[in-house]
N, C-alpha and C. Protein backbone atom coordinates (compact mmCIF):
# COMPACT_ATOMS: atom_id res chain seq x y z
N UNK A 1 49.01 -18.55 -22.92
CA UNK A 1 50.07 -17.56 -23.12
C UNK A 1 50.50 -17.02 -21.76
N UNK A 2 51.71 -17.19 -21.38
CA UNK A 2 52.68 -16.37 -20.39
C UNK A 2 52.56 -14.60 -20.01
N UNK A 3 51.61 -14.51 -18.96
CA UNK A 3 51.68 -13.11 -18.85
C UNK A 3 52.67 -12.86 -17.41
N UNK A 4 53.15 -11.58 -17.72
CA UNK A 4 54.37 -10.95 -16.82
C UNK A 4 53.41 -9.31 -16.40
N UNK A 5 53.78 -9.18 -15.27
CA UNK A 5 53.33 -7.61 -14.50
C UNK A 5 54.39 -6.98 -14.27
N UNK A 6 54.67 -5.58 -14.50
CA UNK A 6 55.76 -5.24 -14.29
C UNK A 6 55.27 -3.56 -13.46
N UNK A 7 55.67 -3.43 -12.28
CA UNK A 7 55.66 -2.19 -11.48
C UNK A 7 56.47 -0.91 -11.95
N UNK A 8 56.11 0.38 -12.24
CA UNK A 8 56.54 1.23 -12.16
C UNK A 8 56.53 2.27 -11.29
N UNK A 9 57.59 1.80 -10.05
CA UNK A 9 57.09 2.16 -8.89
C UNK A 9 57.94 3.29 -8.16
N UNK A 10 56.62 4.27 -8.09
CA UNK A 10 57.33 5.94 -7.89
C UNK A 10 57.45 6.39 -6.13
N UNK A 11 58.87 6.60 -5.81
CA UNK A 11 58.54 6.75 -4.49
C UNK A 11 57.55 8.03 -3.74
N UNK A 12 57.67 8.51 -2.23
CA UNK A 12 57.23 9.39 -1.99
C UNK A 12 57.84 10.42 -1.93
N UNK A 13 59.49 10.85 -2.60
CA UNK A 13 60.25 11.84 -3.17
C UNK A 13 60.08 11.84 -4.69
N UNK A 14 59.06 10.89 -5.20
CA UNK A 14 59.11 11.39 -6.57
C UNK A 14 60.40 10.74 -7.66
N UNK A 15 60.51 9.51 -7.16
CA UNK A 15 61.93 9.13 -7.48
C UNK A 15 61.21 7.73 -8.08
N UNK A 16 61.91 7.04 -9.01
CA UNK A 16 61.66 5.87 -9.34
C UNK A 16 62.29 4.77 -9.20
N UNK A 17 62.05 3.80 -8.71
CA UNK A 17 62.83 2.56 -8.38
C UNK A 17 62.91 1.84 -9.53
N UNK A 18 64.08 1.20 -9.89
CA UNK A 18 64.56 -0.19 -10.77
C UNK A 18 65.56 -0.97 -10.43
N UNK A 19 65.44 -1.83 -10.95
CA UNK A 19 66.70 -2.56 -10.80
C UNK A 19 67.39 -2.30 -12.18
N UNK A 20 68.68 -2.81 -11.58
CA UNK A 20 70.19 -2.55 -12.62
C UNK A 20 70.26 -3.98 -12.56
N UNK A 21 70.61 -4.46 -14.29
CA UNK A 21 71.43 -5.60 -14.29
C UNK A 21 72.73 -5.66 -14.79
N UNK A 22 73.52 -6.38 -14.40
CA UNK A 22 74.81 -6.06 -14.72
C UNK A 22 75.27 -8.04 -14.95
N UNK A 23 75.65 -8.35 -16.16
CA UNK A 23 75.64 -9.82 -16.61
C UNK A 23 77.04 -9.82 -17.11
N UNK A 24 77.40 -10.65 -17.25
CA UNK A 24 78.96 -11.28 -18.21
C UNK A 24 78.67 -10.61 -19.75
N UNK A 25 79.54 -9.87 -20.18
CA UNK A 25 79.77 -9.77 -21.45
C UNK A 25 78.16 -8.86 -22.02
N UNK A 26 77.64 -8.45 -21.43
CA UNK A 26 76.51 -7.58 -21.91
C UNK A 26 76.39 -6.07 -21.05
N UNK A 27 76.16 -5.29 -21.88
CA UNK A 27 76.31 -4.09 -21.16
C UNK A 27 75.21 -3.46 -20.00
N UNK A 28 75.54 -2.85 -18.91
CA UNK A 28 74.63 -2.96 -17.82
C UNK A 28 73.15 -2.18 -18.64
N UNK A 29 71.99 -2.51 -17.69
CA UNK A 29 70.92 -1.87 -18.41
C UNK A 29 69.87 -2.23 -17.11
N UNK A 30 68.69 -1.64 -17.08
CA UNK A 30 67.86 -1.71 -15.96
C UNK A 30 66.26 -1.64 -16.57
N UNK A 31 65.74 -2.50 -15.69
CA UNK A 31 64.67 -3.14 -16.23
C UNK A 31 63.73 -2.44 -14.76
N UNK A 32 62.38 -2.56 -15.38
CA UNK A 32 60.93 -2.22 -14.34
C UNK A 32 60.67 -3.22 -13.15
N UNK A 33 60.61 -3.14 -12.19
CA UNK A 33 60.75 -4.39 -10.89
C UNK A 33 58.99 -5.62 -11.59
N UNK A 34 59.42 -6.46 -11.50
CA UNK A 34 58.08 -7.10 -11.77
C UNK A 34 58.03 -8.82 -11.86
N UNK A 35 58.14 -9.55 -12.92
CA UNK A 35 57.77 -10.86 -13.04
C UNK A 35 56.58 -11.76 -13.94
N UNK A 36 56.86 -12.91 -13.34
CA UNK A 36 55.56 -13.70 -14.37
C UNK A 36 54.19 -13.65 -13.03
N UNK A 37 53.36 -13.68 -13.97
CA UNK A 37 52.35 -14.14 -13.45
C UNK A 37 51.96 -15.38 -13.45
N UNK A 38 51.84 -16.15 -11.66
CA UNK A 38 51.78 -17.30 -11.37
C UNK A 38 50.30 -18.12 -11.57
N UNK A 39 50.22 -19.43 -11.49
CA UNK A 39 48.39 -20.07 -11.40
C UNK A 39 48.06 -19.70 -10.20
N UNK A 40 48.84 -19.42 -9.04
CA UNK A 40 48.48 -19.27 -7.70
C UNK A 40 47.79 -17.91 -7.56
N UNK A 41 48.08 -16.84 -8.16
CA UNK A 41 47.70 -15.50 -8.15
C UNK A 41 46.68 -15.34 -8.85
N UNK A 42 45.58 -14.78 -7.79
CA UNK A 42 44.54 -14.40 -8.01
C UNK A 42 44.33 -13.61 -9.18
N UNK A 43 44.58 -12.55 -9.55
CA UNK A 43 44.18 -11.43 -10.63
C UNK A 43 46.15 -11.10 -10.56
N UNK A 44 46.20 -10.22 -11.90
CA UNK A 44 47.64 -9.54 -12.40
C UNK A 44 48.04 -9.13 -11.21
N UNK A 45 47.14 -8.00 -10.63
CA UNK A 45 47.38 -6.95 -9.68
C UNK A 45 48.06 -7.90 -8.24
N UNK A 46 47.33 -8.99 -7.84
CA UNK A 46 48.14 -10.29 -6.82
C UNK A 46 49.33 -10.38 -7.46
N UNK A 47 49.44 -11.32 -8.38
CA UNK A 47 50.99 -11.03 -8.51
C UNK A 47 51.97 -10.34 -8.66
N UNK A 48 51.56 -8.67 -9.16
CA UNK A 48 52.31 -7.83 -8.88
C UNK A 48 52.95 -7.45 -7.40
N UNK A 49 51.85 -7.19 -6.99
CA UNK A 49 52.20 -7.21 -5.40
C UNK A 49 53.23 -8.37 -4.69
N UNK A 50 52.79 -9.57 -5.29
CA UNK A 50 53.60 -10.83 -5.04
C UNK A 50 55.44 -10.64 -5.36
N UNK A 51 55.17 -9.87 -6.71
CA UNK A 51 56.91 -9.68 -7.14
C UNK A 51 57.71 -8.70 -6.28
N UNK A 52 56.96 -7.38 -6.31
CA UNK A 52 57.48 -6.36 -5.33
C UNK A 52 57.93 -7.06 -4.03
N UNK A 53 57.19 -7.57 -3.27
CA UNK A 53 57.21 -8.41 -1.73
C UNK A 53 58.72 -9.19 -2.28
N UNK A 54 58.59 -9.87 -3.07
CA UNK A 54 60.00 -11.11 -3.26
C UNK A 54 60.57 -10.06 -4.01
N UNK A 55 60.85 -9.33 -4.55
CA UNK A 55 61.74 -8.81 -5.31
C UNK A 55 62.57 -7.35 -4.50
N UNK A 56 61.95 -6.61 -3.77
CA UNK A 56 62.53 -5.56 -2.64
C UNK A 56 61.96 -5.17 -1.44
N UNK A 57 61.18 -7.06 -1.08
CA UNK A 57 60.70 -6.46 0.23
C UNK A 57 59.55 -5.24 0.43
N UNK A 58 59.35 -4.78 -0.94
CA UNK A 58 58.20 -3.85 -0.54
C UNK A 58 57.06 -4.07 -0.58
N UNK A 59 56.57 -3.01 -0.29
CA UNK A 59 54.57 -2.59 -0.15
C UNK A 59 54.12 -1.47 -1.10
N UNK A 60 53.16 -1.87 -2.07
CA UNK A 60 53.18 -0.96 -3.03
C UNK A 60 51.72 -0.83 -2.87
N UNK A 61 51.22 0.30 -3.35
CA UNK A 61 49.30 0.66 -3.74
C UNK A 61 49.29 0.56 -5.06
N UNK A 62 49.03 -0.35 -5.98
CA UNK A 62 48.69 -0.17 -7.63
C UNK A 62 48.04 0.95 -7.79
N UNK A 63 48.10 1.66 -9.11
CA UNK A 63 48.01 2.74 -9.56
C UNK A 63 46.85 1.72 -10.75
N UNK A 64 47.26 2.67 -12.17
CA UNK A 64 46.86 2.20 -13.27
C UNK A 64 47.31 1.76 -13.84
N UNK A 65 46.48 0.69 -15.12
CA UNK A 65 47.47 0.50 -15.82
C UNK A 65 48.03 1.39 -17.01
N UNK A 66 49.38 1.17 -16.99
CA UNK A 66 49.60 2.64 -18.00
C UNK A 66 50.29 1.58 -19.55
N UNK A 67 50.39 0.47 -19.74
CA UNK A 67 50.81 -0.30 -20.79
C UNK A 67 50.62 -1.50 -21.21
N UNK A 68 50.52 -2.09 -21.71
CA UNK A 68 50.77 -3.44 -22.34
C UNK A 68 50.99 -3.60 -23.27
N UNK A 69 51.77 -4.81 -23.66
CA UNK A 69 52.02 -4.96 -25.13
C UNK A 69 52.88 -6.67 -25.39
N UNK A 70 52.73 -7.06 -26.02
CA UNK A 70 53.08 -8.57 -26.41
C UNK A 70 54.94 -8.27 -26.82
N UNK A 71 55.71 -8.80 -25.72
CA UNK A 71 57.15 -8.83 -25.91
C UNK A 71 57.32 -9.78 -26.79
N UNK A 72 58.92 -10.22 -27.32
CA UNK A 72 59.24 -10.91 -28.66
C UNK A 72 59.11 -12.55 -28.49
N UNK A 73 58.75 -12.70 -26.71
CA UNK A 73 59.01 -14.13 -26.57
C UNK A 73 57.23 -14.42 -26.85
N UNK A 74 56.36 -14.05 -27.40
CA UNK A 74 54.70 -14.09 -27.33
C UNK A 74 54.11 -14.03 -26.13
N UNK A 75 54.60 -13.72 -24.88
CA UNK A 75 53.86 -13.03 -23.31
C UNK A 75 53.37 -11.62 -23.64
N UNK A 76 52.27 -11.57 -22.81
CA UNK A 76 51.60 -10.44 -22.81
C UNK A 76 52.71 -9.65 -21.31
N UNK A 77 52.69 -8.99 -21.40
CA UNK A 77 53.81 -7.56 -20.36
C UNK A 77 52.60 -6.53 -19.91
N UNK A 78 51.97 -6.36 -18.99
CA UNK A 78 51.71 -5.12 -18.32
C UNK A 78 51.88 -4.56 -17.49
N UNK A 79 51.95 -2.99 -17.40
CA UNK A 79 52.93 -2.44 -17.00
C UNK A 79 51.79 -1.42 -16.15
N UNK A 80 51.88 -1.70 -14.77
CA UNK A 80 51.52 -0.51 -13.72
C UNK A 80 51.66 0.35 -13.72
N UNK A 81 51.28 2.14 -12.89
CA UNK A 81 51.77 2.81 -12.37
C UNK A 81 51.56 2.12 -10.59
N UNK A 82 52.57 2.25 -9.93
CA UNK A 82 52.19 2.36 -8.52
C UNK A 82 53.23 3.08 -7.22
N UNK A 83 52.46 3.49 -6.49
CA UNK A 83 53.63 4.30 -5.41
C UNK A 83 53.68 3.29 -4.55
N UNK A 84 55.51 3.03 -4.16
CA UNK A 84 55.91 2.72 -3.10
C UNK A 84 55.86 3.11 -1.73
N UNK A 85 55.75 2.11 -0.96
CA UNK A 85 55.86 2.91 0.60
C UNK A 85 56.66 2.40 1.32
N UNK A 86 57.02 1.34 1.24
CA UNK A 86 58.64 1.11 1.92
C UNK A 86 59.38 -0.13 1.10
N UNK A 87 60.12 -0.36 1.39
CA UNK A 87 61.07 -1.47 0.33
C UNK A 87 62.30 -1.65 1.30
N UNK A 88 63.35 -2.80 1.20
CA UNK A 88 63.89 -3.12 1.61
C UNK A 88 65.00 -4.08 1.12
N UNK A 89 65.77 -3.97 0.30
CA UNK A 89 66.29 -4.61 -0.91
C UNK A 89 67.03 -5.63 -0.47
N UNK A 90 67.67 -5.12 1.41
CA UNK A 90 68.43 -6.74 1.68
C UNK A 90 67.59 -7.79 2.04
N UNK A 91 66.46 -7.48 1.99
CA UNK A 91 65.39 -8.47 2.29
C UNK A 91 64.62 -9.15 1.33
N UNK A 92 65.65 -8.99 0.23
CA UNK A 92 64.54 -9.86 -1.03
C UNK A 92 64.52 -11.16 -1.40
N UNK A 93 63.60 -11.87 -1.30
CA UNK A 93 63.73 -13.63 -1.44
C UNK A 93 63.24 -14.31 -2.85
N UNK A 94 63.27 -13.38 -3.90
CA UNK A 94 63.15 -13.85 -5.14
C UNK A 94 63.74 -14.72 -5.37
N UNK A 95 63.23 -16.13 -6.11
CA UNK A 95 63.92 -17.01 -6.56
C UNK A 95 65.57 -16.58 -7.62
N UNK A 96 65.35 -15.89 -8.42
CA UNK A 96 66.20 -15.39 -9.43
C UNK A 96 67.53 -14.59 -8.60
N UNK A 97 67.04 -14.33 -7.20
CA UNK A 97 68.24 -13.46 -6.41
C UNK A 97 69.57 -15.28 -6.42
N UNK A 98 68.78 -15.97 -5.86
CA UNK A 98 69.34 -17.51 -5.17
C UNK A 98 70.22 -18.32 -6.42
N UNK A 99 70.38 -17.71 -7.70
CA UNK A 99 71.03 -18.14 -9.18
C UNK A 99 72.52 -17.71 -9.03
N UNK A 100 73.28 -18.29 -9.20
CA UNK A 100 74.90 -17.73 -9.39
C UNK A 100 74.77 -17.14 -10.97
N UNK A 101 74.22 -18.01 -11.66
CA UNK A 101 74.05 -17.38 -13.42
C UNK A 101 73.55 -16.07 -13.91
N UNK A 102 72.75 -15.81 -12.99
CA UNK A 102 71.84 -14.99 -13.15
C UNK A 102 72.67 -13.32 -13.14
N UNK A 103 73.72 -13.01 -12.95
CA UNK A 103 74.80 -11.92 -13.28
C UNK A 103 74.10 -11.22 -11.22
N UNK A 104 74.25 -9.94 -11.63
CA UNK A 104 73.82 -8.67 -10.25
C UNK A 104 72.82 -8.65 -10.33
N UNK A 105 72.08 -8.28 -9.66
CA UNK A 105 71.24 -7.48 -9.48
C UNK A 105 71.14 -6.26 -8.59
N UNK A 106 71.24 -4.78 -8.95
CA UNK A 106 71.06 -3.62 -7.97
C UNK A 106 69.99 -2.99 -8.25
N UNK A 107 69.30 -2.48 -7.17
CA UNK A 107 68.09 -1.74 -6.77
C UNK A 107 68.64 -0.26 -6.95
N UNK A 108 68.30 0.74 -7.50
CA UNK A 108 68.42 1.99 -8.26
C UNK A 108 67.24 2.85 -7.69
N UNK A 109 67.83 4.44 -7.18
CA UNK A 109 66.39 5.27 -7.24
C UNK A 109 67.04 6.28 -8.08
N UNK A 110 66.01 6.40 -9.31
CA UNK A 110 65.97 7.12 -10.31
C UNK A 110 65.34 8.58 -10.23
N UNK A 111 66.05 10.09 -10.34
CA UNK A 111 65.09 10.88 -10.70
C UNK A 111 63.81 10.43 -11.56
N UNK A 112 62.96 11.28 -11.07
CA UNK A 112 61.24 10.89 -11.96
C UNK A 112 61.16 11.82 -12.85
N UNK A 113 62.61 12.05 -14.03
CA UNK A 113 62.52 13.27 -14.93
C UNK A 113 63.02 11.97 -16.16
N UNK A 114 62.68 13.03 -17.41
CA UNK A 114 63.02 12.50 -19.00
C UNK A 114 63.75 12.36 -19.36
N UNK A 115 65.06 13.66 -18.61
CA UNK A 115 66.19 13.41 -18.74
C UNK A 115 67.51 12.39 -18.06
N UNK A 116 66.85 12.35 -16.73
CA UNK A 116 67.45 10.86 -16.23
C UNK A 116 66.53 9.56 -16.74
N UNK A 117 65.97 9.33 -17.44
CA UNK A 117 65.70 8.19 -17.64
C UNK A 117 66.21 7.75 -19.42
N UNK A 118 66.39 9.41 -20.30
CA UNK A 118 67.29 8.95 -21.41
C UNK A 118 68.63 8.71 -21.25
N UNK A 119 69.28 8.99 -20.17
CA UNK A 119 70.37 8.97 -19.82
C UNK A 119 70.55 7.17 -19.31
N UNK A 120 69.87 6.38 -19.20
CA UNK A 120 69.48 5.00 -19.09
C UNK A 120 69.73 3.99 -20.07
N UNK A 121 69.79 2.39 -19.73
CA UNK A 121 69.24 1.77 -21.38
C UNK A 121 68.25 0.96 -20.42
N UNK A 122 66.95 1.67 -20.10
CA UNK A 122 66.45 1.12 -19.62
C UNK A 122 65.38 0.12 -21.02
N UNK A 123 65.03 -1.41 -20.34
CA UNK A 123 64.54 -1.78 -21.15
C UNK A 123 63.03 -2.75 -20.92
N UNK A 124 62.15 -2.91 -21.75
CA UNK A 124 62.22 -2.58 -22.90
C UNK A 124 62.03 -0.81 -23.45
N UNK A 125 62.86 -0.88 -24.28
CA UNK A 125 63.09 0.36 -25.09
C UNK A 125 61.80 1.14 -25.18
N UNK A 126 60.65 0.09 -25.82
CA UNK A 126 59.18 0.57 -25.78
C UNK A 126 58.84 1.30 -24.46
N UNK A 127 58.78 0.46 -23.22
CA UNK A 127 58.15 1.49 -22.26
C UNK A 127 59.44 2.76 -21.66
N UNK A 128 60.93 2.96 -22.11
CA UNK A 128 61.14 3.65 -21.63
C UNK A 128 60.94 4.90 -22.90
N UNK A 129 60.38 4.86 -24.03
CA UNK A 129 60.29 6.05 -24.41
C UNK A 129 58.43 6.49 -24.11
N UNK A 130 57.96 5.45 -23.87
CA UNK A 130 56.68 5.60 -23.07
C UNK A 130 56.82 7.08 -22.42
N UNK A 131 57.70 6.13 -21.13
CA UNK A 131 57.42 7.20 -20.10
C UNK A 131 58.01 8.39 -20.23
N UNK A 132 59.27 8.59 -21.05
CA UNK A 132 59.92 9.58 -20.99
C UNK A 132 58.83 10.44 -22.18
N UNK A 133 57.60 10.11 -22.42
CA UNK A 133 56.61 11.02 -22.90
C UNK A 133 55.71 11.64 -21.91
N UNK A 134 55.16 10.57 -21.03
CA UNK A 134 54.43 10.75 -19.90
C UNK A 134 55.22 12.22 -19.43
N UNK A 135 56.15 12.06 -19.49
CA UNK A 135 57.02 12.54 -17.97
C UNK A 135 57.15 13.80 -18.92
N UNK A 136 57.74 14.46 -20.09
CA UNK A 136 57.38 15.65 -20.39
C UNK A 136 56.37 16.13 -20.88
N UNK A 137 54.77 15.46 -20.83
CA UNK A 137 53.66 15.96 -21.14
C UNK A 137 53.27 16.78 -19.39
N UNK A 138 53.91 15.62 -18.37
CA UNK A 138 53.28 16.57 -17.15
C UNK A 138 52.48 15.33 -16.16
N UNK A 139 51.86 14.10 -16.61
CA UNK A 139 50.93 13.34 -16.84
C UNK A 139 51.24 12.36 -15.86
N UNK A 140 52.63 11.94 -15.82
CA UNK A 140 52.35 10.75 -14.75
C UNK A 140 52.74 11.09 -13.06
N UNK A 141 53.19 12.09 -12.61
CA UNK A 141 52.99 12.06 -11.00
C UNK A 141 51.81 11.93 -11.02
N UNK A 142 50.54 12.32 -11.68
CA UNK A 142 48.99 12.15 -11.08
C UNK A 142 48.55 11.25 -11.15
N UNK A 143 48.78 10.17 -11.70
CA UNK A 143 47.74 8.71 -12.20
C UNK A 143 48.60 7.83 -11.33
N UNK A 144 49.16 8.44 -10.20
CA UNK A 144 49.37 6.72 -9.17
C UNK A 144 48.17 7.26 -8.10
C-alpha cells in the first residue's frame, strides 16, 4: 500500500505554509506541502524532509505526528506537525513543478488562526477541520 507524508509546516511568525492549486475548470483550493513516500527513503520522517527540500527548498524540524488516515485512493496519508526555518519557493525541483498538466502551483503563508483557515477549501476537508479544532482548543503552537 502507497503511503504519502504530508507537512504541516508552521513558520517562526506563527504562520502556516501551503500551497495553492489553481487547475483548468476546478476551483482553486490548497493542499498541506508533502508527497509519496519513496523505496529510497529511509523512515516517513526521510521522506518528508525529502518533499519539503523538492517542494520549497526548505529545512524543516519534524514535530509530531498529529494524523493519519487512509484517503479514497487506499494510501495511508500522515500528517506532521513541523516548524519551518527557511524555504525558498523559486528554488523548488519537484518533479510535479516540471508538468505543463499539472495546472499552478503557489506557495501561501497562512495566518495560524481557525478563522483563516475556514475561510480556505483547504483539502482534505478531514485534516482541515482537524486543525481548525487544534487551533481553537489552544493545542497546536506547542506540539512542534
Amino acid at each position: 500500500m502507497k503511503q504519502r507524508v504530508r507537512a504541516i509546516l508552521i513558520t517562526q511568525n506563527n504562520t502556516l505554509l501551503l500551497m495553492q492549486r489553481i487547475r483548468p475548470d476546478i476551483a482553486p483550493y490548497w493542499v498541506i506541502i508533502g508527497g509519496g513516500v519513496e523505496d529510497s527513503d529511509a523512515t516517513r520522517e526521510d521522506a518528508l524532509l525529502r518533499e519539503v527540500r523538492e517542494e520549497i527548498a526548505g529545512e524543516a524540524e519534524i514535530g509530531r505526528l498529529f494524523h493519519q488516515f487512509e484517503n479514497p485512493k487506499g494510501e495511508t496519508e500522515y500528517f506532521y506537525l513541523a516548524r519551518i526555518t527557511q524555504w525558498n519557493f523559486d528554488n523548488k525541483t519537484g518533479p510535479e513543478f516540471q508538468r505543463d498538466d499539472r495546472g499552478e502551483y503557489l506557495l501561501d503563508e497562512i495566518p495560524l488562526t481557525a478563522e483563516a483557515l475556514a475561510g480556505l477549501n483547504l483539502l482534505p476537508e478531514e485534516i482541515s477541520h482537524l486543525l481548525r479544532e487544534a487551533l481553537e482548543r489552544g493545542d497546536l503552537h506547542t506540539t512542534v
